[in-house]
Protein backbone atom coordinates (compact mmCIF):
# COMPACT_ATOMS: atom_id res chain seq x y z
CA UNK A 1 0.00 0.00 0.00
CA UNK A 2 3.17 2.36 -0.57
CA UNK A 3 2.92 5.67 1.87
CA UNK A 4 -0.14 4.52 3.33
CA UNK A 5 0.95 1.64 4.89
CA UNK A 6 4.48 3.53 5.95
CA UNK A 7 2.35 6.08 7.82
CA UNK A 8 -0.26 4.93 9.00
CA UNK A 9 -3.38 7.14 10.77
CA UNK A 10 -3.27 6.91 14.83
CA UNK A 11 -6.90 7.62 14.75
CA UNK A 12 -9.89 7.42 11.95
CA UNK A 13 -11.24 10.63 11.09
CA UNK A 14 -14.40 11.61 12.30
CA UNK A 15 -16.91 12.82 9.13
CA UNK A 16 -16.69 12.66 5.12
CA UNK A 17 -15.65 16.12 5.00
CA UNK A 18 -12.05 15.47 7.18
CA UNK A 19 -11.24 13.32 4.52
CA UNK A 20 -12.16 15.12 1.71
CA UNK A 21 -10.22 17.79 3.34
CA UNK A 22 -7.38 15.40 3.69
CA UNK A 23 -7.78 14.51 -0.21
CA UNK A 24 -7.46 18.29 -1.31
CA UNK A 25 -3.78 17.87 0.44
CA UNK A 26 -2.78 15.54 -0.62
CA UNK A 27 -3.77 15.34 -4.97
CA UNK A 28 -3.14 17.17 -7.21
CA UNK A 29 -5.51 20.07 -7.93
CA UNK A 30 -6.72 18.57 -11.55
CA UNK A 31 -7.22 15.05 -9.76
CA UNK A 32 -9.23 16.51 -6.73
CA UNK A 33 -11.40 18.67 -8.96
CA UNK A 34 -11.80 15.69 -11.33
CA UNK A 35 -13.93 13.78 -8.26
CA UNK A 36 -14.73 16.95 -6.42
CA UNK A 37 -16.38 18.68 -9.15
CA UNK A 38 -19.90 18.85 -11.20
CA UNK A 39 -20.89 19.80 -14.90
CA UNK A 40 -21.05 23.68 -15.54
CA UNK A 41 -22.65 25.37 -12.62
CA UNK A 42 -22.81 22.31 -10.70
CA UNK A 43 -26.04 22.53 -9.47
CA UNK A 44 -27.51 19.13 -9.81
CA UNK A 45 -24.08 17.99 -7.92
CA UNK A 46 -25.28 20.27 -5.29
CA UNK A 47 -29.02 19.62 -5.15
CA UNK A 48 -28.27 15.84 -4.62
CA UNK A 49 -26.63 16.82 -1.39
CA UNK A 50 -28.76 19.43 -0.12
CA UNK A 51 -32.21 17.89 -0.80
CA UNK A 52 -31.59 15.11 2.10
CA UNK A 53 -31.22 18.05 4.59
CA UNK A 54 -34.86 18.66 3.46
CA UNK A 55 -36.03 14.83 4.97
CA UNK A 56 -36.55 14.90 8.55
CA UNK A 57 -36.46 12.22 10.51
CA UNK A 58 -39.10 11.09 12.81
CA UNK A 59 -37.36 10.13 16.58
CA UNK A 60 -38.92 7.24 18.76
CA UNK A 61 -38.92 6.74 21.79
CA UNK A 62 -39.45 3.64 24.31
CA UNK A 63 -38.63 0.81 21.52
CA UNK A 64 -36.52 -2.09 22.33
CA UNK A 65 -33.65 -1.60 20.14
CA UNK A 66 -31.22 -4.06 22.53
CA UNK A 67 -30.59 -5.55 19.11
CA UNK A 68 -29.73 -4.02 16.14
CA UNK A 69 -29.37 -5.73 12.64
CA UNK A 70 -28.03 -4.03 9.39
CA UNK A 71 -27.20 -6.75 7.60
CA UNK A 72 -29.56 -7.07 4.17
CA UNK A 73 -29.92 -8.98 1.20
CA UNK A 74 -29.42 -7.46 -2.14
CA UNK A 75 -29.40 -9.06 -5.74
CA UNK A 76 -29.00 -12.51 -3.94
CA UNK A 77 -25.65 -11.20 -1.92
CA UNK A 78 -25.79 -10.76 1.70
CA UNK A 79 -23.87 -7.97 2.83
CA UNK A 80 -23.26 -6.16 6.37
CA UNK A 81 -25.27 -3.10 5.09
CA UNK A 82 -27.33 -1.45 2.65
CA UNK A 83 -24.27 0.15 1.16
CA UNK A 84 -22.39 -0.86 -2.24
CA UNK A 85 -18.84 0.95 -3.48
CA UNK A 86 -20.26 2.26 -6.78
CA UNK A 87 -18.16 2.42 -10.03
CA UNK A 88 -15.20 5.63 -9.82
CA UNK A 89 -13.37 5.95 -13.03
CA UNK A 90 -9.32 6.43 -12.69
CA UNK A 91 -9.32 5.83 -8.84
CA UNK A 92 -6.49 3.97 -9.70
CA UNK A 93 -4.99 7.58 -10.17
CA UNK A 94 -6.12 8.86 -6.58
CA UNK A 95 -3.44 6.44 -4.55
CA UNK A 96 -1.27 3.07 -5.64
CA UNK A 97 -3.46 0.65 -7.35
CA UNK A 98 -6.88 2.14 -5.88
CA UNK A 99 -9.02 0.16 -7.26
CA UNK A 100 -7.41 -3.25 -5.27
CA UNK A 101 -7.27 -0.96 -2.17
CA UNK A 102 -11.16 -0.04 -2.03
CA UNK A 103 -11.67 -3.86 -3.51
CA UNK A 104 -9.84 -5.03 -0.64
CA UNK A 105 -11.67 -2.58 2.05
CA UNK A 106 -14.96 -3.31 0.68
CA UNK A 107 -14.36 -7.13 1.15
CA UNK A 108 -13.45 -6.61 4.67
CA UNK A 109 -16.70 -4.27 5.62
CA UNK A 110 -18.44 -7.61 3.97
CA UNK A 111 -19.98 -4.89 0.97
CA UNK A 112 -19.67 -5.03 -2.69
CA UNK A 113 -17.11 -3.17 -4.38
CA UNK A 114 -18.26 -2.21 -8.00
CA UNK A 115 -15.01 -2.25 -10.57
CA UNK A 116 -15.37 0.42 -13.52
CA UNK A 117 -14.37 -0.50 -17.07
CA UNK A 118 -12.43 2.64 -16.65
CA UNK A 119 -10.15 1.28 -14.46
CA UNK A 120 -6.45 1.81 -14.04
CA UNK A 121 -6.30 -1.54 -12.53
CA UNK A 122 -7.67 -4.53 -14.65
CA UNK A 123 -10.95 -7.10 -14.12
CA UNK A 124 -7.89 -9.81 -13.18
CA UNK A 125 -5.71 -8.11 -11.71
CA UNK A 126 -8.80 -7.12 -8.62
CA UNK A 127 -9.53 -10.47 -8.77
CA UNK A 128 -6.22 -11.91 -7.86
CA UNK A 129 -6.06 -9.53 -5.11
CA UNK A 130 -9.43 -10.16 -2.96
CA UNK A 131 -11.16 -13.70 -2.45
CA UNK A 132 -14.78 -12.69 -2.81
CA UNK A 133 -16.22 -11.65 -6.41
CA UNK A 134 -17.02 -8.28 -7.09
CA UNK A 135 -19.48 -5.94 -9.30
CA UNK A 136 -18.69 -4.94 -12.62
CA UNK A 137 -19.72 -1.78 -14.58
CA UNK A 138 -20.38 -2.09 -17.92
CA UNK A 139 -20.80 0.38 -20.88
CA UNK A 140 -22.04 -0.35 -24.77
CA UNK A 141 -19.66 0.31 -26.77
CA UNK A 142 -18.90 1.04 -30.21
CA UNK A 143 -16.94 -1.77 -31.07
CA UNK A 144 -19.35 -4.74 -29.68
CA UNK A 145 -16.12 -6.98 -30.25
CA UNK A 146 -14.89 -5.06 -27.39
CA UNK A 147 -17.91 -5.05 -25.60
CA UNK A 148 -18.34 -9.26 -25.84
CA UNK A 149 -14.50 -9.22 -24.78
CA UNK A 150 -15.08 -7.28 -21.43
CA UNK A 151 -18.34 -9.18 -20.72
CA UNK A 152 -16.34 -12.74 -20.95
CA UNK A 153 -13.51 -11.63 -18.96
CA UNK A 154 -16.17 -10.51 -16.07
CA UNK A 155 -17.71 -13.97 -16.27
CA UNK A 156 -14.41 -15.32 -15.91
CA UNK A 157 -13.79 -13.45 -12.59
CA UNK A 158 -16.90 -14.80 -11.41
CA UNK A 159 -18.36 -10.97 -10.77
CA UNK A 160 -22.51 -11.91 -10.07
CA UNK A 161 -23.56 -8.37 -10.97
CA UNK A 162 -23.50 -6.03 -14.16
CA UNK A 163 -24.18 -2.23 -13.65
CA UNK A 164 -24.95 -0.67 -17.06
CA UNK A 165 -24.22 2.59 -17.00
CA UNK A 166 -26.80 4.17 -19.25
CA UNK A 167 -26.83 7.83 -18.65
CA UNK A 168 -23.92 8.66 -20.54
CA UNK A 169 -24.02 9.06 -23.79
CA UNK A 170 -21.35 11.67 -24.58
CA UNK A 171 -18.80 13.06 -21.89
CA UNK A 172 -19.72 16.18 -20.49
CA UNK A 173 -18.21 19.49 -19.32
CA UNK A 174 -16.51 19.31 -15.43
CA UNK A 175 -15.39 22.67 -15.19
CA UNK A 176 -13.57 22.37 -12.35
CA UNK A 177 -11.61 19.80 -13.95
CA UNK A 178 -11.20 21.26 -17.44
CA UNK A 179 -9.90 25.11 -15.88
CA UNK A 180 -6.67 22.86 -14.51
CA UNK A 181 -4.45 21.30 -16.96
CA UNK A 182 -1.90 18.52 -15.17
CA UNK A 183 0.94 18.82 -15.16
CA UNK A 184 3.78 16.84 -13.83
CA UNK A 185 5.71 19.98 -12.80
CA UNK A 186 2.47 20.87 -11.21
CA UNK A 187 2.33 17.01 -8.96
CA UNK A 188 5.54 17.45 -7.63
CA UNK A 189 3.95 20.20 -5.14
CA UNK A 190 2.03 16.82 -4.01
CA UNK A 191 5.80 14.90 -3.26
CA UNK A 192 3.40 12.10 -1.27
CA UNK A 193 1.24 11.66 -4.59
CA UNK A 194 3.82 11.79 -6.71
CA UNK A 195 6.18 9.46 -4.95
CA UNK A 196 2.88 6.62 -4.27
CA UNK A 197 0.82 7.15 -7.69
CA UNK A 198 3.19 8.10 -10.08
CA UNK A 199 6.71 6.45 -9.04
CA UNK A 200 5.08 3.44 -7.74
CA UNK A 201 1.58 2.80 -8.72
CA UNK A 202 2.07 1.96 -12.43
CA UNK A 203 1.61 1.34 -15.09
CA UNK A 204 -1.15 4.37 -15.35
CA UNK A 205 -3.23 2.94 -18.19
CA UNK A 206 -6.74 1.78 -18.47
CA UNK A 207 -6.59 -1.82 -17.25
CA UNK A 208 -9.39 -2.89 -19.19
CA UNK A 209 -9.00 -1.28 -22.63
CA UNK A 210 -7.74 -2.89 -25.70
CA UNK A 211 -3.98 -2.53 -26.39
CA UNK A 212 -4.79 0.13 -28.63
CA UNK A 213 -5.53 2.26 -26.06
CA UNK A 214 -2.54 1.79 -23.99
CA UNK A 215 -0.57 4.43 -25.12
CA UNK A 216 -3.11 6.80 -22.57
CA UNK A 217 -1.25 8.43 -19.81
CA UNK A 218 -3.49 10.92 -18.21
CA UNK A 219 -6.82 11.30 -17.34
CA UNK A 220 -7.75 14.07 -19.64
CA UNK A 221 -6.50 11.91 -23.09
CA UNK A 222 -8.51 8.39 -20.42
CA UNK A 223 -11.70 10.45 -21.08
CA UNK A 224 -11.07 11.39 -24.81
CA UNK A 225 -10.86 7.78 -26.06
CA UNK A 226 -14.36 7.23 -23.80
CA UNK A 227 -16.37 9.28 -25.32
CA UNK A 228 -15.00 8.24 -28.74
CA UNK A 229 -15.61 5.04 -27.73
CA UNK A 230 -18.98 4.54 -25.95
CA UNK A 231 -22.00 3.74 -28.18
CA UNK A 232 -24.50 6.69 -29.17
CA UNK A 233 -27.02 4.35 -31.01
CA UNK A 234 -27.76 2.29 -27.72
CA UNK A 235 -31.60 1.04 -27.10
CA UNK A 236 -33.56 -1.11 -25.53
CA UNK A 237 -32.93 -3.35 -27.80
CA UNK A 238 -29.86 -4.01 -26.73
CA UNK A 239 -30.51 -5.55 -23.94
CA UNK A 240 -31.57 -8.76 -25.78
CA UNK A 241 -28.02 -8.81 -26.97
CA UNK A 242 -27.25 -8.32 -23.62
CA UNK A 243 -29.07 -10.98 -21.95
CA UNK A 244 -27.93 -13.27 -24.43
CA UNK A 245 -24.00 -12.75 -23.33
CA UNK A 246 -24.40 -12.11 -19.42
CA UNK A 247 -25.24 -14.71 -17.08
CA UNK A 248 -25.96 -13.11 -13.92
CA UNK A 249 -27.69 -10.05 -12.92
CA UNK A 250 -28.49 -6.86 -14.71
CA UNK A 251 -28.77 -4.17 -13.43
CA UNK A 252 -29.00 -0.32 -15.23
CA UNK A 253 -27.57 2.67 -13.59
CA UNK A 254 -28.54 6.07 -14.59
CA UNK A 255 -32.44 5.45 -14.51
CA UNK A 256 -34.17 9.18 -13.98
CA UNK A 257 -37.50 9.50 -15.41
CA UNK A 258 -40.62 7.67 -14.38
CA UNK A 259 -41.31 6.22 -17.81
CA UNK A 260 -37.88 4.50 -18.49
CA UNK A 261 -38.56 3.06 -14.96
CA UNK A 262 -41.15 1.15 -16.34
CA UNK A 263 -39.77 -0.06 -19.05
CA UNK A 264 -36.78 -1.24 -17.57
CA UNK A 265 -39.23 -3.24 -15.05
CA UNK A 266 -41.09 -4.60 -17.61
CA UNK A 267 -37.34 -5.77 -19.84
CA UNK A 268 -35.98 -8.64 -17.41
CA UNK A 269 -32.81 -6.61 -16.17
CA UNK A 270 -32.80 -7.22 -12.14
CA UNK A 271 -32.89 -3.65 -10.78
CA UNK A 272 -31.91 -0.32 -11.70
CA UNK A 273 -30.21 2.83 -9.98
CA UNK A 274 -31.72 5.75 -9.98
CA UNK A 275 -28.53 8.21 -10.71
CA UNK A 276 -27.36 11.43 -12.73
CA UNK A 277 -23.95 10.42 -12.61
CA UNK A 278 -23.03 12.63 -8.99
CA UNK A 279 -23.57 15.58 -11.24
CA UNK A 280 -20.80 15.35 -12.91
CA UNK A 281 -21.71 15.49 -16.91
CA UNK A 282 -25.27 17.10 -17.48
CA UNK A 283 -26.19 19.69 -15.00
CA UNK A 284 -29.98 20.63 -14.49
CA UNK A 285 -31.76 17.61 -13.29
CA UNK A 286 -33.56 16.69 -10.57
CA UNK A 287 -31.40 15.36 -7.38
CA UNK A 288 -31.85 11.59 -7.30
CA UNK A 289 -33.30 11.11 -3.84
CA UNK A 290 -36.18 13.95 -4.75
CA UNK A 291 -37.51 11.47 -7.84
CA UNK A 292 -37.00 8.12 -5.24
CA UNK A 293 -40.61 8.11 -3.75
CA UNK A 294 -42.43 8.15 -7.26
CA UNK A 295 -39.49 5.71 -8.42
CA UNK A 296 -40.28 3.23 -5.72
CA UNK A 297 -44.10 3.87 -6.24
CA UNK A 298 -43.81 3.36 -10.37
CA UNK A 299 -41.73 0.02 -10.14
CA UNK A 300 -43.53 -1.35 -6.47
CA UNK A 301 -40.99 -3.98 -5.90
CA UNK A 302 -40.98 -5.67 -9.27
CA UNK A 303 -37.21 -5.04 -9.65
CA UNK A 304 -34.34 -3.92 -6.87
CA UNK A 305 -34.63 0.05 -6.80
CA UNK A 306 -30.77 1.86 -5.54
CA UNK A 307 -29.74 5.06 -5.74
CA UNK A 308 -26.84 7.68 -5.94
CA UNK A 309 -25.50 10.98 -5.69
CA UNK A 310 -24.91 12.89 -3.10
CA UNK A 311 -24.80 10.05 -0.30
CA UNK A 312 -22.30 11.19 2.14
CA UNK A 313 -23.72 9.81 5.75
CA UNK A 314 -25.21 6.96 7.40
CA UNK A 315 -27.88 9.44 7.75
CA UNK A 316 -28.55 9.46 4.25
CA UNK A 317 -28.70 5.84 3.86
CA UNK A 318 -31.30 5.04 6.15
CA UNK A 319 -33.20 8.46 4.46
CA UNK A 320 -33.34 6.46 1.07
CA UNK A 321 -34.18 3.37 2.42
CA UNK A 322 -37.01 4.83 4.22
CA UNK A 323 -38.07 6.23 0.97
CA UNK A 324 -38.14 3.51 -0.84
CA UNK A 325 -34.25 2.19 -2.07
CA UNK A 326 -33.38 -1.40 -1.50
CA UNK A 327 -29.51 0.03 -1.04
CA UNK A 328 -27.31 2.97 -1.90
CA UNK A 329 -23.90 3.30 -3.84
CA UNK A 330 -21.81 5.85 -2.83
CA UNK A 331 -18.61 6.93 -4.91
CA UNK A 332 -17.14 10.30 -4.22
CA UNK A 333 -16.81 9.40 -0.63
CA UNK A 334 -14.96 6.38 -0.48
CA UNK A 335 -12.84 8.35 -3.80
CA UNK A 336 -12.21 10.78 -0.73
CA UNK A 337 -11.32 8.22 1.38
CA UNK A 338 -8.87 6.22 -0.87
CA UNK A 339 -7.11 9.42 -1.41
CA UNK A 340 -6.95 10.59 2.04
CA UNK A 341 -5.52 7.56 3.65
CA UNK A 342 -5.67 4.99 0.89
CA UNK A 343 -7.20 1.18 1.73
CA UNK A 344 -6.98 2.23 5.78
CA UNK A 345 -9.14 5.52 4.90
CA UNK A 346 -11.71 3.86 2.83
CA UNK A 347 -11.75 0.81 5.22
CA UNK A 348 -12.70 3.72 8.11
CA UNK A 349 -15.13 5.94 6.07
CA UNK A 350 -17.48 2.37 5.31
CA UNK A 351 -16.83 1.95 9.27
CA UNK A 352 -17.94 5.02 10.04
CA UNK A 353 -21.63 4.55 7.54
CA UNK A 354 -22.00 1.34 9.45
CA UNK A 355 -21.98 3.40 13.21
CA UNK A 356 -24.21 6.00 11.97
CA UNK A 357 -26.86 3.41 10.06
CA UNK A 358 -27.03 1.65 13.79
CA UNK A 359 -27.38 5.11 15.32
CA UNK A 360 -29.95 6.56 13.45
CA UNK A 361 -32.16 3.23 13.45
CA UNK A 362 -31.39 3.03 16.82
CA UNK A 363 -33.64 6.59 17.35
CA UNK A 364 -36.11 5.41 14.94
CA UNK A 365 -36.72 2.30 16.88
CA UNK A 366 -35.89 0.21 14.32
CA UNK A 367 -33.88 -2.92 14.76
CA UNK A 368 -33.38 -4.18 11.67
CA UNK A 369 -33.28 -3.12 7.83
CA UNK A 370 -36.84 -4.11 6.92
CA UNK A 371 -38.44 -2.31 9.79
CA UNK A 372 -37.32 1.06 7.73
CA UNK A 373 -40.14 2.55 5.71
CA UNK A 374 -41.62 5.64 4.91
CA UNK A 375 -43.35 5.98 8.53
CA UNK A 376 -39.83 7.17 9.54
CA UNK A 377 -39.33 10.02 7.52
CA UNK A 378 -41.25 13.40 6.60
């Protein structure tokens, strides 16, 4: 785990924000900015996160809650918690090998860990590090060659889960990101980074891409060759070509309006995640946990309903599940995390979720997941 495991932390930090505080430090501006930020005025990255200050809780009082259970069952996978490490792009960029070290925390909090086909680290290359199997994101891409080539290798590291990421047609316009060109002059201000990521966490290439794309050294030219390569004549269609090559679960992430919930219900994929990408490429929608209780109410448990964007508490969590979510992914938090204190800091962030879930269902008298509904929210 390179300076991480040289140095470690005496004690875990106490909220999100310490460690996205401690990320700012430590990366380089262009790489903070690249999870930090939000398309254009970044105001659907914003909404997500403000709109769950508008759900109040409703406190109990006089409930046995001697015993409290947060372990679930999601997509046929038990896990510790209703929480799942969604797909980050390039984390392998934040600290050495990132992807392995959330992989590896994930496995240890007994949570999935979801691997993006934008990975610096590859689909076997996770797998030889952890024991359990883990998620896979998927995209449709131009060349369905490509696209059979990344399903197969998947299947071959056993991962029981396929997000399709389906709200991303072209790459959009992070601001943030674009107003600060890297620079390797610029990282060596970040010695720690430099020294971790760049000396010793190569090689910095897209793990999963076709050698063609190898010669890619930095994020900016990473996200180029994506949107030249992702699909733009996708439909539902494609999902019987999808079916046909996939195994296990389905599941589509980027699901916003009401209509395309009901379709996807009514097209055999196994659930669907109700996400505008954190924000970060179309600016303007609604905030994901705002369109949840119509969501939940369109699809009525025909099909596992999660959600995104803008999760960044245990608090949160137990928000969406009392409006309706089966689970949550988070991403820019355990991103935070992983670059704060690497595998150690995303290993404490999931710990601290997992104190705050118990506390907050501890007021609500609940004592388990299933006893969270609607009733404890308003």
């Amino acid at each position: 785990m390179g300076f991480f495991s040289r140095n470690p932390p005496r004690f875990p930090l106490r909220s999100l924000s310490a460690y996205r505080t401690l990320a700012r430090k430590r990366l380089p501006k262009q790489i903070f900015d690249y999870i930090d930020g939000g398309a254009t005025e970044e105001i659907t990255k914003n909404r997500n996160k403000s709109d769950y200050q508008k759900i109040h809780f409703r406190k109990r009082v006089m409930k046995d809650i001697s015993l409290i259970e947060t372990e679930t069952e999601i997509l046929g996978q038990k896990m510790a918690m209703p929480l799942i490490l969604g797909p980050v792009g390039f984390s392998g960029v934040f600290a050495k090998r990132g992807e392995i070290q959330a992989a590896k925390a994930a496995e240890a909090a007994h949570i999935p860990f979801t691997l993006s086909t934008m990975a610096i680290c590859s689909i076997e290359e996770v797998r030889e590090a952890v024991a359990k199997s883990f998620w896979y994101q998927f995209y449709f891409m131009k060349d369905k060659s490509y696209s059979l080539e990344l399903l197969k290798r998947a299947q071959m590291a056993r991962c029981p889960v396929l997000l399709v990421t389906v709200d991303l047609p072209i790459i959009g316009m992070n601001s943030r990101y674009h107003r600060n060109n890297m620079r390797i002059f610029h990282s060596l201000f970040h010695l720690n980074w430099f020294i971790d990521v760049r000396l010793r966490g190569g090689p910095l290439t897209l793990g999963n891409a076709p050698k063609a794309a190898k010669h890619l050294k930095d994020i900016s030219s990473m996200r180029e060759w994506v949107g030249r390569e992702i699909s733009l004549s996708t439909t539902w269609k494609d999902l019987d070509w999808l079916r046909e090559n996939w195994p296990g679960k389905i599941v589509l992430k980027g699901v916003l309006d009401l209509e395309d919930a009901r379709i996807a219900a009514s097209s055999g994929v196994d659930g669907i995640i109700i996400s505008n990408h954190g924000g970060r490429h179309f600016d303007g929608t609604s905030s994901t946990i705002s369109l949840l209780p119509k969501m939940a109410e369109t699809i009525r448990g025909k099909i596992t309903l999660l959600i995104d964007g803008g999760i960044s508490s245990g608090s949160d969590v137990v928000k969406a599940l009392a409006l309706g979510a089966n689970g949550c992914l988070i991403g820019r938090a355990w991103a935070f995390a992983l670059a704060a204190r690497g595998e150690t800091g995303v290993r404490e962030i999931l710990s601290l979720f997992h104190q705050e879930i118990k506390v907050i269902m501890a007021n609500l008298g609940c004592t388990s997941i299933k006893d969270v509904n609607y009733l404890n929210v308003f």
